[in-house]
C-alpha atoms as a PDB file:
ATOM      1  CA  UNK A   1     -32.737  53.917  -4.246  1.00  0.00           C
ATOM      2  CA  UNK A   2     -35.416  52.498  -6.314  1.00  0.00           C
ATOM      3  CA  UNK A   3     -35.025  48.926  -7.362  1.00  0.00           C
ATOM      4  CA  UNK A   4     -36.508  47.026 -10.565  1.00  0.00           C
ATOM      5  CA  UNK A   5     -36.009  43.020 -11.121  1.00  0.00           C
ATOM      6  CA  UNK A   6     -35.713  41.745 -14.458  1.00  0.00           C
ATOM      7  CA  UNK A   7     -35.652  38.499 -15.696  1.00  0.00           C
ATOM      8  CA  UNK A   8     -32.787  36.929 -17.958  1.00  0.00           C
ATOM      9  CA  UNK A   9     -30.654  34.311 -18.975  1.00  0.00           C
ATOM     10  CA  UNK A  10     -27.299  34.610 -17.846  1.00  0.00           C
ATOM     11  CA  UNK A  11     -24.668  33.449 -19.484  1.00  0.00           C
ATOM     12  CA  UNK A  12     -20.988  33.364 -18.236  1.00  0.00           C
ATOM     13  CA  UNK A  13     -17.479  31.767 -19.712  1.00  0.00           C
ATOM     14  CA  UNK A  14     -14.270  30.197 -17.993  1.00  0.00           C
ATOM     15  CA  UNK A  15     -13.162  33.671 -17.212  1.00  0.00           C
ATOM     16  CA  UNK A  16     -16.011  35.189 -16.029  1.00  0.00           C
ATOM     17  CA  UNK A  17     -17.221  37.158 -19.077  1.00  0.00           C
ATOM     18  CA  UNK A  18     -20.772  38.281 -18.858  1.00  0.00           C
ATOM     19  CA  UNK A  19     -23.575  40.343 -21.042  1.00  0.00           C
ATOM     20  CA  UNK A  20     -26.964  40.898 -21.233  1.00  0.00           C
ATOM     21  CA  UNK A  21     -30.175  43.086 -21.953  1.00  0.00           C
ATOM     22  CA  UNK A  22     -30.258  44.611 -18.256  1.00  0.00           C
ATOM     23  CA  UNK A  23     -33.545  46.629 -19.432  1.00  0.00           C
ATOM     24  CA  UNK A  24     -35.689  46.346 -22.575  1.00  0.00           C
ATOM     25  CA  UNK A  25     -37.180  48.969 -23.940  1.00  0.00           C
ATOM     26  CA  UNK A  26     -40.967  48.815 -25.165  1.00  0.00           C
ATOM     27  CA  UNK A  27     -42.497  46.644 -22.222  1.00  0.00           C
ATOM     28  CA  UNK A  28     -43.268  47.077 -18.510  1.00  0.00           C
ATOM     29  CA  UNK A  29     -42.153  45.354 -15.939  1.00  0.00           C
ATOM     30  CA  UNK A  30     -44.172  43.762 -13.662  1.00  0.00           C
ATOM     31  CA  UNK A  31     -45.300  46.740 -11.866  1.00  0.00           C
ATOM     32  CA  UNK A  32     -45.793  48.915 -15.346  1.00  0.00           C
ATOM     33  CA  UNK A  33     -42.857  50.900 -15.248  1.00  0.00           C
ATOM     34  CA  UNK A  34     -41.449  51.368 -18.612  1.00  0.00           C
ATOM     35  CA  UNK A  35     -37.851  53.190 -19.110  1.00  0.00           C
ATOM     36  CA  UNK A  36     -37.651  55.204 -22.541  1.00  0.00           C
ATOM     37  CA  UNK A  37     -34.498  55.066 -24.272  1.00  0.00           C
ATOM     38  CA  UNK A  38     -32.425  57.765 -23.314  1.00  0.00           C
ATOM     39  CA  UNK A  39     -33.273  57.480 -19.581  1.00  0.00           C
ATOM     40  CA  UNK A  40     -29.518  55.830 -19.027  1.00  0.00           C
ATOM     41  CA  UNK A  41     -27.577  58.319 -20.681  1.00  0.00           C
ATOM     42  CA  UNK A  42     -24.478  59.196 -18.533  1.00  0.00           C
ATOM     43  CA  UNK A  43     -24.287  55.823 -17.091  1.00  0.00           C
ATOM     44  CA  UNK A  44     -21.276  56.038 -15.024  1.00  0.00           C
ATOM     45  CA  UNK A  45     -18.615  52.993 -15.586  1.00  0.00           C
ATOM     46  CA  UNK A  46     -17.486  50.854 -13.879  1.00  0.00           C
ATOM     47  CA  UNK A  47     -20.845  50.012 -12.268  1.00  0.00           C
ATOM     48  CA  UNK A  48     -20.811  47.622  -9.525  1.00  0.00           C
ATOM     49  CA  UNK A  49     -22.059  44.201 -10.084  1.00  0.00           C
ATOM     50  CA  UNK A  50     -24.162  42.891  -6.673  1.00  0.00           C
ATOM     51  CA  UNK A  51     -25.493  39.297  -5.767  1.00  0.00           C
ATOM     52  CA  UNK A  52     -28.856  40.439  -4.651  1.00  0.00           C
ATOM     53  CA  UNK A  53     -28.270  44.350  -4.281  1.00  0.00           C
ATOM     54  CA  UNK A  54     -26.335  43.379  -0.736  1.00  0.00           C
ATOM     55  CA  UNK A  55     -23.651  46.182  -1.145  1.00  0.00           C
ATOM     56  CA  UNK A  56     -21.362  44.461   0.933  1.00  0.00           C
ATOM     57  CA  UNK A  57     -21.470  41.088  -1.756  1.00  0.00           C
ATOM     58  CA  UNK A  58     -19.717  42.632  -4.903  1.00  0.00           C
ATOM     59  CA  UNK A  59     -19.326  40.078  -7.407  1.00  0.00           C
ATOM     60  CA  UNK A  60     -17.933  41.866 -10.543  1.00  0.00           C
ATOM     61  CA  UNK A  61     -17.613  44.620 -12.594  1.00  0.00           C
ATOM     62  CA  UNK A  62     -19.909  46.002 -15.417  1.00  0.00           C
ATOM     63  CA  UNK A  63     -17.093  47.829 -17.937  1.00  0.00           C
ATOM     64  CA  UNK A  64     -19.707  48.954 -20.686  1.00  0.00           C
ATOM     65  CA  UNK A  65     -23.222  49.880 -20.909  1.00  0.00           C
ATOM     66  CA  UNK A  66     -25.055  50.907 -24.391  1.00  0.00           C
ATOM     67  CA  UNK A  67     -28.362  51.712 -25.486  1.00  0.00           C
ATOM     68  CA  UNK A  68     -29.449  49.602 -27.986  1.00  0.00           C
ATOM     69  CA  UNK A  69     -33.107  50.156 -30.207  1.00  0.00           C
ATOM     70  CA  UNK A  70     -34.055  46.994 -28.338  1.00  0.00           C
ATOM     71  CA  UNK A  71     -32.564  48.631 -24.550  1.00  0.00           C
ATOM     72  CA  UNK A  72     -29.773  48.824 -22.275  1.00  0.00           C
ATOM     73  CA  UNK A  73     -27.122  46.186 -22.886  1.00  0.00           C
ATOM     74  CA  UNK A  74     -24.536  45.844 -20.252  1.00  0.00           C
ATOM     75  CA  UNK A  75     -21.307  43.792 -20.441  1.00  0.00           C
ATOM     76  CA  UNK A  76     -18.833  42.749 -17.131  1.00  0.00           C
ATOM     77  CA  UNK A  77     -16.979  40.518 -15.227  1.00  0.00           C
ATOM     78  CA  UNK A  78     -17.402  38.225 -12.544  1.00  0.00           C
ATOM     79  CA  UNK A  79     -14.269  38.476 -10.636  1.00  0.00           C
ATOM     80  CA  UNK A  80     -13.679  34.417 -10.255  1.00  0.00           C
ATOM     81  CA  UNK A  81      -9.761  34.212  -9.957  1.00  0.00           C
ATOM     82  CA  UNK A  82     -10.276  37.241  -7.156  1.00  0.00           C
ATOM     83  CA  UNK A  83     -13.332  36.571  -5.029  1.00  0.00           C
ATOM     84  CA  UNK A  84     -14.496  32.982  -3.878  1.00  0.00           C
ATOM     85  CA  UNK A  85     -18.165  34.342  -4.135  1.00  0.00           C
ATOM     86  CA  UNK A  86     -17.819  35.104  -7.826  1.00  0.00           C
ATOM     87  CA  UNK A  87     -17.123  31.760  -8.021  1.00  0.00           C
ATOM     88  CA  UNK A  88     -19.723  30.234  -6.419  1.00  0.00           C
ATOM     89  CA  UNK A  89     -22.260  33.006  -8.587  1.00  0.00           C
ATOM     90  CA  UNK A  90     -21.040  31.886 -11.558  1.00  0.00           C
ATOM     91  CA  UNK A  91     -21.821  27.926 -10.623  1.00  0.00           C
ATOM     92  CA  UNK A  92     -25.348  29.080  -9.744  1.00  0.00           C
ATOM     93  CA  UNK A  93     -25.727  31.164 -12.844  1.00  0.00           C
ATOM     94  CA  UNK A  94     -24.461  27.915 -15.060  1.00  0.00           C
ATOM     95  CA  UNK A  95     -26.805  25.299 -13.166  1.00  0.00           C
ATOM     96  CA  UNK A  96     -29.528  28.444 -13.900  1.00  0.00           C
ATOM     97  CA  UNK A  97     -30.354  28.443 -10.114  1.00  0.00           C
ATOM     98  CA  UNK A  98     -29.699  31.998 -11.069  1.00  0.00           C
ATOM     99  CA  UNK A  99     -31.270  33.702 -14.147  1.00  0.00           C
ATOM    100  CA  UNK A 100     -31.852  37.320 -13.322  1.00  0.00           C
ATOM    101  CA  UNK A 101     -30.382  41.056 -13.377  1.00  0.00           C
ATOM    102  CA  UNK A 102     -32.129  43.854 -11.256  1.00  0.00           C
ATOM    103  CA  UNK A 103     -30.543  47.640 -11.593  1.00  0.00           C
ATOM    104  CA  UNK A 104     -30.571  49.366  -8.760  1.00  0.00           C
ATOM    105  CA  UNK A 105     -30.785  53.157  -9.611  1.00  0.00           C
ATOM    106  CA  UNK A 106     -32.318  57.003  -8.478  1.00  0.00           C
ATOM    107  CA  UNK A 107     -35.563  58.259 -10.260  1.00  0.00           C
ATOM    108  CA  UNK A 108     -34.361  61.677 -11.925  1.00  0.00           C
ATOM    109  CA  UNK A 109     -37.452  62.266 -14.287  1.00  0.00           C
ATOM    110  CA  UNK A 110     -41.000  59.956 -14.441  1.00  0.00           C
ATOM    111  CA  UNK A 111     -44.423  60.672 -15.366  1.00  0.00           C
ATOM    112  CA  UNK A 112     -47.507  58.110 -14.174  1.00  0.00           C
ATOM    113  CA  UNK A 113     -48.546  55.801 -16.732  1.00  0.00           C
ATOM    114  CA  UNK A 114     -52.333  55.167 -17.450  1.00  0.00           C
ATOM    115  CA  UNK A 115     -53.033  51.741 -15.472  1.00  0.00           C
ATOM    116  CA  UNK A 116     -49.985  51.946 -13.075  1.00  0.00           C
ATOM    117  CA  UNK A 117     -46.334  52.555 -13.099  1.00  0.00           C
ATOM    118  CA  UNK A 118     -44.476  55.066 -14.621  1.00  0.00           C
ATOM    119  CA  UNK A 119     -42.245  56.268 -17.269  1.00  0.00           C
ATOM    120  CA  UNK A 120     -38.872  56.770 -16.644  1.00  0.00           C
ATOM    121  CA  UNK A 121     -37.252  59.306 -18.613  1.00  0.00           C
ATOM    122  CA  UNK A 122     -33.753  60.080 -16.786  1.00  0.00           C
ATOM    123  CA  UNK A 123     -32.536  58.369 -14.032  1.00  0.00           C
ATOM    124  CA  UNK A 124     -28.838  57.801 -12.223  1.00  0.00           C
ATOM    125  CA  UNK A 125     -27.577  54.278 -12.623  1.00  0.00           C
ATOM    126  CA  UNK A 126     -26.289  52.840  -9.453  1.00  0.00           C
ATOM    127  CA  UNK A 127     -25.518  49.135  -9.830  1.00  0.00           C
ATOM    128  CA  UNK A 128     -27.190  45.841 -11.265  1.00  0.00           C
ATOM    129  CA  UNK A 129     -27.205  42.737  -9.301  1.00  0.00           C
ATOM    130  CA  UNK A 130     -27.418  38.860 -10.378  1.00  0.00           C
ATOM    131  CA  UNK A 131     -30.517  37.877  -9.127  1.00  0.00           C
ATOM    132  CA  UNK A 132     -33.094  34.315  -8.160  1.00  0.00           C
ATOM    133  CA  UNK A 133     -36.213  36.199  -9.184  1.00  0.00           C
ATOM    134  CA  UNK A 134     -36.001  38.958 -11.445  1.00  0.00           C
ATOM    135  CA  UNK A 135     -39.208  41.664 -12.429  1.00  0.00           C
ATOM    136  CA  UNK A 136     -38.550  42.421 -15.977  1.00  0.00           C
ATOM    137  CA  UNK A 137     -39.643  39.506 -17.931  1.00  0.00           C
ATOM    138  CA  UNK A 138     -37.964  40.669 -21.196  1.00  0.00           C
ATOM    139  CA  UNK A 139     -34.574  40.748 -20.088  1.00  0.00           C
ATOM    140  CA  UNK A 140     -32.137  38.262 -21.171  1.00  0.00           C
ATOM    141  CA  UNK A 141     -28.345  37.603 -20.776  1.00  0.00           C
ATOM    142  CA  UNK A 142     -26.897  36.934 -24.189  1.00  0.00           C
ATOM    143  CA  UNK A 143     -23.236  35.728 -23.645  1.00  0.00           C
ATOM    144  CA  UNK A 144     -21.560  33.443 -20.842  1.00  0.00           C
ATOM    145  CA  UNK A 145     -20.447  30.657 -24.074  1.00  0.00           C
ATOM    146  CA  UNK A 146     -20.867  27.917 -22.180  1.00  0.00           C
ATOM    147  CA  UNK A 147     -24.182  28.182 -20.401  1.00  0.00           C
ATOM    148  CA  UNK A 148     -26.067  29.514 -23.610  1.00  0.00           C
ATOM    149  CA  UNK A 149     -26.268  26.656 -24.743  1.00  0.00           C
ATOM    150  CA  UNK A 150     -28.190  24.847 -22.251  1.00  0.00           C
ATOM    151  CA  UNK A 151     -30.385  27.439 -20.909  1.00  0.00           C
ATOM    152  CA  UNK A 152     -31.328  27.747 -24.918  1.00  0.00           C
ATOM    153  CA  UNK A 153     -32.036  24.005 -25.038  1.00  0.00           C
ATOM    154  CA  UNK A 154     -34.227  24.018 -21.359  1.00  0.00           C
ATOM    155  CA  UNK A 155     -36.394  27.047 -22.732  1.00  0.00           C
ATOM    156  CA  UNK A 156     -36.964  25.111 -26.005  1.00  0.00           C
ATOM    157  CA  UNK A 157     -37.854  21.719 -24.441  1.00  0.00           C
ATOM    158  CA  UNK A 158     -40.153  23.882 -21.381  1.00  0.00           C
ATOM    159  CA  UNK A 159     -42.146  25.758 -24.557  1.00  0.00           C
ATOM    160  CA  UNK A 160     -42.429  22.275 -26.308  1.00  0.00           C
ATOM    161  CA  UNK A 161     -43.694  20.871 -23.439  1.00  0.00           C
ATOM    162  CA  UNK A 162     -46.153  23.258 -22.595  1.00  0.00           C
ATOM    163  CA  UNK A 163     -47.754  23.763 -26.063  1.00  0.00           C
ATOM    164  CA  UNK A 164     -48.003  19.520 -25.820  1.00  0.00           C
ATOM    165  CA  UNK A 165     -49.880  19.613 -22.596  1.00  0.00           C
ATOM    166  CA  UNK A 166     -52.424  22.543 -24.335  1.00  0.00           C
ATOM    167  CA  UNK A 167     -53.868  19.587 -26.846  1.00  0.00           C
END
């Protein structure tokens, strides 16, 4: 099994609600691999949600998965009234200790791209983890209600700071 970081910002409510842009489409990762739309076509649901693709730390429970024009948008739970280590995810998600999703999944069909990395045109979906350091830097988390807030506000004051340091 092949596995691809990407970076985001996750977002997660009360209950445990979570979405994001697992891959976008249009950009490699840091390696070059690019994924065309279409490539996660018969994503089987549910999909299991890891802490660090460590199969034996399920954390939740991806329920949808749609390809978007801007890429694959995925939509779960953490299990927090069920498993303590949801719980404890979700606290490191919020305090942004942990901003990531990686999918874990099999190579079906992928042609070398000039430069390094590939092109993914099919592949088998096999799970997407929360993770510390993610590859993709396009990927973003777009719901968790009470976290969006903040991470929006810490990305805003870390842009503002750097363009101020530039003059």
């Amino acid at each position: 099994m092949e596995r691809l970081f990407l970076e985001t910002k996750i977002l997660v409510d009360e209950a445990g609600a979570i979405e994001g842009l697992a891959w976008p489409f249009g950009t490699p990762d840091r390696v070059g691999d690019v994924i065309e739309k279409g490539a996660f076509a018969g994503a089987r649901l549910p999909l299991p949600m890891l802490f660090g693709h460590d199969p034996n730390d399920p954390v939740g429970v991806w329920a949808a998965a749609t390809e978007g024009s801007d890429g694959l948008r995925l939509k779960g739970n953490l299990l927090v009234d069920e498993v303590a280590r949801a719980r404890e995810v979700r606290a490191l998600v919020r305090s942004g200790a942990v901003g990531g999703l990686s999918i874990g999944f099999i190579t079906r069909k992928a042609e070398p791209r000039k430069g390094g990395g590939r092109t993914i045109k099919a592949l088998e979906l096999v799970e997407c983890s929360l993770v510390s350091i993610p590859m993709h830097p396009g990927a973003r988390v777009t719901s968790a209600k009470t976290a969006a807030a903040a991470l929006a506000i810490a990305g805003a004051l870390h842009r503002a700071a750097s363009a101020f340091s530039k003059r």
